[in-house]
C-alpha atoms as a PDB file:
ATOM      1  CA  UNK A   1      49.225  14.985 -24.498  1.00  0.00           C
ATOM      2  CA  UNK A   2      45.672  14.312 -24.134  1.00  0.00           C
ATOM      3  CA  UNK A   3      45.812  12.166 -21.414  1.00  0.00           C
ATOM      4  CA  UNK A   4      47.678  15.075 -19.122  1.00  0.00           C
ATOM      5  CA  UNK A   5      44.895  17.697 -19.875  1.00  0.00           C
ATOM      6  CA  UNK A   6      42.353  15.181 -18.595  1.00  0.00           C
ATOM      7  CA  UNK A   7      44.866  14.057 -15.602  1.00  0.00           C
ATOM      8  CA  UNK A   8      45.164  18.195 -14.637  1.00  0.00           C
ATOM      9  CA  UNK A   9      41.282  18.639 -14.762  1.00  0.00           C
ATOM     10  CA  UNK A  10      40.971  16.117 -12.487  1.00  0.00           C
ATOM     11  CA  UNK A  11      43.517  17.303  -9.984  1.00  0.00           C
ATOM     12  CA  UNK A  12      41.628  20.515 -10.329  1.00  0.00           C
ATOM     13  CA  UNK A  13      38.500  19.734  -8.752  1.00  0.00           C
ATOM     14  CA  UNK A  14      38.002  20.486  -5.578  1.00  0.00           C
ATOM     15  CA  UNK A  15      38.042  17.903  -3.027  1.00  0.00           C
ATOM     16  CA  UNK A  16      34.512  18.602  -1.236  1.00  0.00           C
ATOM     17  CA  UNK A  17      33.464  15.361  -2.428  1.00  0.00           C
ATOM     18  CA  UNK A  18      32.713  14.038   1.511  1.00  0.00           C
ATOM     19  CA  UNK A  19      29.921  15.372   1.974  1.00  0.00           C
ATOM     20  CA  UNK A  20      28.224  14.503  -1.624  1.00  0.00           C
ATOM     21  CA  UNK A  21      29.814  10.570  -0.739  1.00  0.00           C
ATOM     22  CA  UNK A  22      27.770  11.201   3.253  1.00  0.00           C
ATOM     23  CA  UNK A  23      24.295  12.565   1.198  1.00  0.00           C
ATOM     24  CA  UNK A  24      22.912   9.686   0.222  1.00  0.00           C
ATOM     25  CA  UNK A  25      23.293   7.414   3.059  1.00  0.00           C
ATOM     26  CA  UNK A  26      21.828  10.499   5.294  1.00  0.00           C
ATOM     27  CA  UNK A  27      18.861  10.290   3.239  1.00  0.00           C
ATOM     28  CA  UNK A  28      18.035   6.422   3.730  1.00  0.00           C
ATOM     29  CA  UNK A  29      16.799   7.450   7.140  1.00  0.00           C
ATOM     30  CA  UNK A  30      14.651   9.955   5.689  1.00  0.00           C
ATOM     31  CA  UNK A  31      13.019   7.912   2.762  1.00  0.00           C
ATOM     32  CA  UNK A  32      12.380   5.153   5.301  1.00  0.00           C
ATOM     33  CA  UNK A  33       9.862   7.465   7.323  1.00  0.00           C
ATOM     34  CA  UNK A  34       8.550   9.138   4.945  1.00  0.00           C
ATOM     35  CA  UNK A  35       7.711   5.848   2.358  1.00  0.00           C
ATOM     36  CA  UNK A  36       8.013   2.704   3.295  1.00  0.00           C
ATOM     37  CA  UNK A  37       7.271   2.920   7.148  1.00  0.00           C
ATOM     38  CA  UNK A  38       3.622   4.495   6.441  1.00  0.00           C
ATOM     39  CA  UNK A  39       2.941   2.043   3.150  1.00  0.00           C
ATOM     40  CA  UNK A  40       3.951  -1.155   6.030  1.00  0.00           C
ATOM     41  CA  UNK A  41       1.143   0.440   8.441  1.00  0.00           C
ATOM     42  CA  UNK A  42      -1.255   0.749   5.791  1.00  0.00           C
ATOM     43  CA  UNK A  43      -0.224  -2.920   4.677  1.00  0.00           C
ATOM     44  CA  UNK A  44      -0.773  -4.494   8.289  1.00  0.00           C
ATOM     45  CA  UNK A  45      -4.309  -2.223   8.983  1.00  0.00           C
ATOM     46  CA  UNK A  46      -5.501  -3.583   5.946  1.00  0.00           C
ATOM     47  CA  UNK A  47      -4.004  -7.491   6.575  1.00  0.00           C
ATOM     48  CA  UNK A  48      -6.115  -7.086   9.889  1.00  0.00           C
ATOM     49  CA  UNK A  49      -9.194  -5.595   7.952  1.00  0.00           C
ATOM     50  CA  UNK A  50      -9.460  -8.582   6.010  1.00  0.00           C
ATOM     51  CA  UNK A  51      -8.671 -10.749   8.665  1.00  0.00           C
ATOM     52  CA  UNK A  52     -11.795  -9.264  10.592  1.00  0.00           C
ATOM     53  CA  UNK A  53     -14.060  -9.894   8.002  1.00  0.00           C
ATOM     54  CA  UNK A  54     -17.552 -11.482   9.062  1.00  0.00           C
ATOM     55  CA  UNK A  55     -20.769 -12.856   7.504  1.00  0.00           C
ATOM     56  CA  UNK A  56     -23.051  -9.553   7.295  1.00  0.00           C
ATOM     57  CA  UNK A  57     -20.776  -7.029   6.644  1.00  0.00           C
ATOM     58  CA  UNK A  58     -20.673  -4.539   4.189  1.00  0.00           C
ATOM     59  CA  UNK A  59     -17.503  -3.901   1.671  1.00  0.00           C
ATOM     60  CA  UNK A  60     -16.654  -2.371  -1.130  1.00  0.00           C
ATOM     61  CA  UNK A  61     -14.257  -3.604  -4.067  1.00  0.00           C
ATOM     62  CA  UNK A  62     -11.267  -1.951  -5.352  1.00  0.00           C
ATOM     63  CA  UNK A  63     -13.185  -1.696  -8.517  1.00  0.00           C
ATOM     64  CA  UNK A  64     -16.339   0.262  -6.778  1.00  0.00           C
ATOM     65  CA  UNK A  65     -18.493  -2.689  -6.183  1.00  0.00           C
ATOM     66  CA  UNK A  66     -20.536  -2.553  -3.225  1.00  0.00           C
ATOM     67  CA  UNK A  67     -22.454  -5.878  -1.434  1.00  0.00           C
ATOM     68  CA  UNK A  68     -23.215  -7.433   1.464  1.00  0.00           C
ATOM     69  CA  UNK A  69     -20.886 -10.711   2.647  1.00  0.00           C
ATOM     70  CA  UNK A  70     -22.842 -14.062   2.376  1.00  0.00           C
ATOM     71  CA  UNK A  71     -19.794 -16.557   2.977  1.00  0.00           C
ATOM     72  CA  UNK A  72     -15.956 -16.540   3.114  1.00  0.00           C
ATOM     73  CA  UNK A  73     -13.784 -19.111   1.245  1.00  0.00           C
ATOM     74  CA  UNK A  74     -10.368 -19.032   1.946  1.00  0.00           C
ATOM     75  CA  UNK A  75      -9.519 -16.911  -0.722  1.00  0.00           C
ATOM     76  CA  UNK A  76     -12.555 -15.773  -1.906  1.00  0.00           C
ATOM     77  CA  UNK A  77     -15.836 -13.794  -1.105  1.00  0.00           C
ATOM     78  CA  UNK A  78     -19.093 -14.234  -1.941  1.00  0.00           C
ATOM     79  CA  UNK A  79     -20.925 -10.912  -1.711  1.00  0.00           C
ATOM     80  CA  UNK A  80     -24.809 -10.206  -2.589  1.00  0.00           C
ATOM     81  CA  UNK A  81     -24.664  -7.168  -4.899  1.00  0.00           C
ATOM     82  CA  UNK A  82     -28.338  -4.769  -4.718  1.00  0.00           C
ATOM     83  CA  UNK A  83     -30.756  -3.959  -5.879  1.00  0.00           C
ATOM     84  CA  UNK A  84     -31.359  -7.590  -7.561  1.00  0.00           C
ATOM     85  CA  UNK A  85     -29.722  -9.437  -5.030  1.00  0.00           C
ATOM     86  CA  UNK A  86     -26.748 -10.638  -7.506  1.00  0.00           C
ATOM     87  CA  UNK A  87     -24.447 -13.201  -6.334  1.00  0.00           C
ATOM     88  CA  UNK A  88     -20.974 -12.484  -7.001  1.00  0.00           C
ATOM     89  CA  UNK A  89     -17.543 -14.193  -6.079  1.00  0.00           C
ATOM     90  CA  UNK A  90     -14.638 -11.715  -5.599  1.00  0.00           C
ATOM     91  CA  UNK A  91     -11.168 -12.557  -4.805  1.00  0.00           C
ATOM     92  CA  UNK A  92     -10.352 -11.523  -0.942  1.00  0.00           C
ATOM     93  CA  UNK A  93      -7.726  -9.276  -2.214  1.00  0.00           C
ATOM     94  CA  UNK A  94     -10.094  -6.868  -4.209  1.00  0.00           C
ATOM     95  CA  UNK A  95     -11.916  -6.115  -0.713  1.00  0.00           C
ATOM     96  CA  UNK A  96     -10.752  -2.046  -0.118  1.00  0.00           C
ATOM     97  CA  UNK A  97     -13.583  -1.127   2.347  1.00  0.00           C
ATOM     98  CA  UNK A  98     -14.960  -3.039   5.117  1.00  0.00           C
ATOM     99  CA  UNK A  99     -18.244  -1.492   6.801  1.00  0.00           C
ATOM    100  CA  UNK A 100     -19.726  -3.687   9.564  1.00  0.00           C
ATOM    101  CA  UNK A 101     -23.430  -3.814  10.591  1.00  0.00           C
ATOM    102  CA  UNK A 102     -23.266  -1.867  14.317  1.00  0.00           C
ATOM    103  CA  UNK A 103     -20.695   0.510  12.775  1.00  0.00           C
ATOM    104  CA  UNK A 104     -23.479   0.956   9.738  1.00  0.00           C
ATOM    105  CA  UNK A 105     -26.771   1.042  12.911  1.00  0.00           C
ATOM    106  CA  UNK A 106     -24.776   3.097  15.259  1.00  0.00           C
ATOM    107  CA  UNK A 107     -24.582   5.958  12.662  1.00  0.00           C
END
Protein backbone atom coordinates (compact mmCIF):
# COMPACT_ATOMS: atom_id res chain seq x y z
CA UNK A 1 0.00 0.00 0.00
CA UNK A 2 2.84 2.17 0.66
CA UNK A 3 4.52 1.79 -2.35
CA UNK A 4 1.22 3.17 -4.45
CA UNK A 5 1.00 6.42 -2.30
CA UNK A 6 4.63 7.10 -3.20
CA UNK A 7 4.00 5.82 -7.01
CA UNK A 8 0.72 8.54 -7.12
CA UNK A 9 2.90 11.44 -5.66
CA UNK A 10 5.13 10.96 -8.20
CA UNK A 11 2.71 10.89 -11.07
CA UNK A 12 1.48 14.04 -9.47
CA UNK A 13 4.19 16.32 -10.08
CA UNK A 14 4.11 18.34 -12.69
CA UNK A 15 6.17 17.69 -15.61
CA UNK A 16 8.03 21.23 -15.98
CA UNK A 17 11.11 19.50 -15.23
CA UNK A 18 12.80 20.71 -18.91
CA UNK A 19 13.63 23.63 -18.15
CA UNK A 20 15.21 22.89 -14.47
CA UNK A 21 17.20 19.71 -16.63
CA UNK A 22 18.26 23.02 -19.53
CA UNK A 23 19.38 25.47 -16.23
CA UNK A 24 22.41 24.28 -15.49
CA UNK A 25 24.03 23.70 -18.71
CA UNK A 26 22.76 27.46 -19.65
CA UNK A 27 24.74 28.59 -16.85
CA UNK A 28 28.23 26.96 -17.86
CA UNK A 29 28.44 29.75 -20.39
CA UNK A 30 27.86 32.22 -17.83
CA UNK A 31 30.32 30.97 -15.04
CA UNK A 32 32.95 30.67 -17.76
CA UNK A 33 32.94 34.61 -18.33
CA UNK A 34 32.40 35.63 -15.36
CA UNK A 35 35.31 33.20 -13.40
CA UNK A 36 37.54 31.41 -15.02
CA UNK A 37 38.06 33.52 -18.30
CA UNK A 38 39.20 36.73 -16.14
CA UNK A 39 41.34 34.44 -13.40
CA UNK A 40 43.25 32.87 -17.06
CA UNK A 41 43.99 36.70 -18.05
CA UNK A 42 45.18 37.54 -14.77
CA UNK A 43 47.23 34.14 -14.85
CA UNK A 44 48.97 34.92 -18.34
CA UNK A 45 49.59 39.02 -17.36
CA UNK A 46 51.23 37.85 -14.46
CA UNK A 47 53.26 34.65 -16.35
CA UNK A 48 54.49 37.61 -18.65
CA UNK A 49 55.26 39.92 -15.56
CA UNK A 50 57.60 37.52 -14.31
CA UNK A 51 58.87 36.65 -17.48
CA UNK A 52 59.87 40.45 -17.94
CA UNK A 53 61.69 40.63 -14.95
CA UNK A 54 65.22 42.46 -15.15
CA UNK A 55 68.27 43.24 -12.97
CA UNK A 56 67.24 46.77 -11.34
CA UNK A 57 63.81 46.51 -10.93
CA UNK A 58 61.73 47.04 -8.17
CA UNK A 59 59.05 44.29 -6.73
CA UNK A 60 57.20 43.58 -4.09
CA UNK A 61 56.42 40.05 -2.41
CA UNK A 62 53.16 38.52 -1.84
CA UNK A 63 54.05 38.79 1.75
CA UNK A 64 54.70 42.83 1.58
CA UNK A 65 58.37 42.72 1.09
CA UNK A 66 59.75 45.34 -0.95
CA UNK A 67 63.61 45.29 -2.70
CA UNK A 68 65.43 45.96 -5.46
CA UNK A 69 66.47 42.79 -7.99
CA UNK A 70 70.27 41.97 -7.82
CA UNK A 71 70.21 38.56 -9.89
CA UNK A 72 67.71 35.98 -11.24
CA UNK A 73 68.15 32.18 -10.76
CA UNK A 74 65.90 30.15 -12.49
CA UNK A 75 63.60 29.85 -9.85
CA UNK A 76 64.65 32.19 -7.54
CA UNK A 77 65.33 35.98 -6.80
CA UNK A 78 67.73 37.63 -5.08
CA UNK A 79 66.42 41.03 -4.00
CA UNK A 80 68.36 43.81 -1.79
CA UNK A 81 65.84 44.70 0.94
CA UNK A 82 66.42 48.78 2.46
CA UNK A 83 67.32 50.50 4.48
CA UNK A 84 70.38 48.04 5.46
CA UNK A 85 70.85 46.73 2.20
CA UNK A 86 69.69 43.00 3.28
CA UNK A 87 70.20 40.28 0.91
CA UNK A 88 67.37 38.08 0.57
CA UNK A 89 66.48 35.01 -1.75
CA UNK A 90 62.74 34.72 -2.60
CA UNK A 91 61.16 32.12 -4.62
CA UNK A 92 60.05 33.67 -8.23
CA UNK A 93 56.57 32.76 -7.43
CA UNK A 94 56.18 35.11 -4.31
CA UNK A 95 56.98 38.17 -6.79
CA UNK A 96 53.17 40.10 -6.85
CA UNK A 97 54.44 43.56 -8.03
CA UNK A 98 56.93 44.38 -10.55
CA UNK A 99 57.98 48.24 -10.72
CA UNK A 100 60.75 48.96 -13.26
CA UNK A 101 63.30 51.82 -13.04
CA UNK A 102 61.92 54.33 -16.12
CA UNK A 103 58.36 53.44 -15.02
CA UNK A 104 59.68 54.47 -11.23
CA UNK A 105 61.92 58.00 -13.08
CA UNK A 106 59.18 58.79 -15.45
CA UNK A 107 56.75 59.43 -12.51
Amino acid sequence: METSFAFLAVAAAPAGGGLTVLLPLLLIPVLYFVMIRPQQKRQKQWQAMLGSIKTGDRVTTTGGIRGTILSIKDDAIVIRVAPDNLKLEVAKNAIASVTTQESASGA
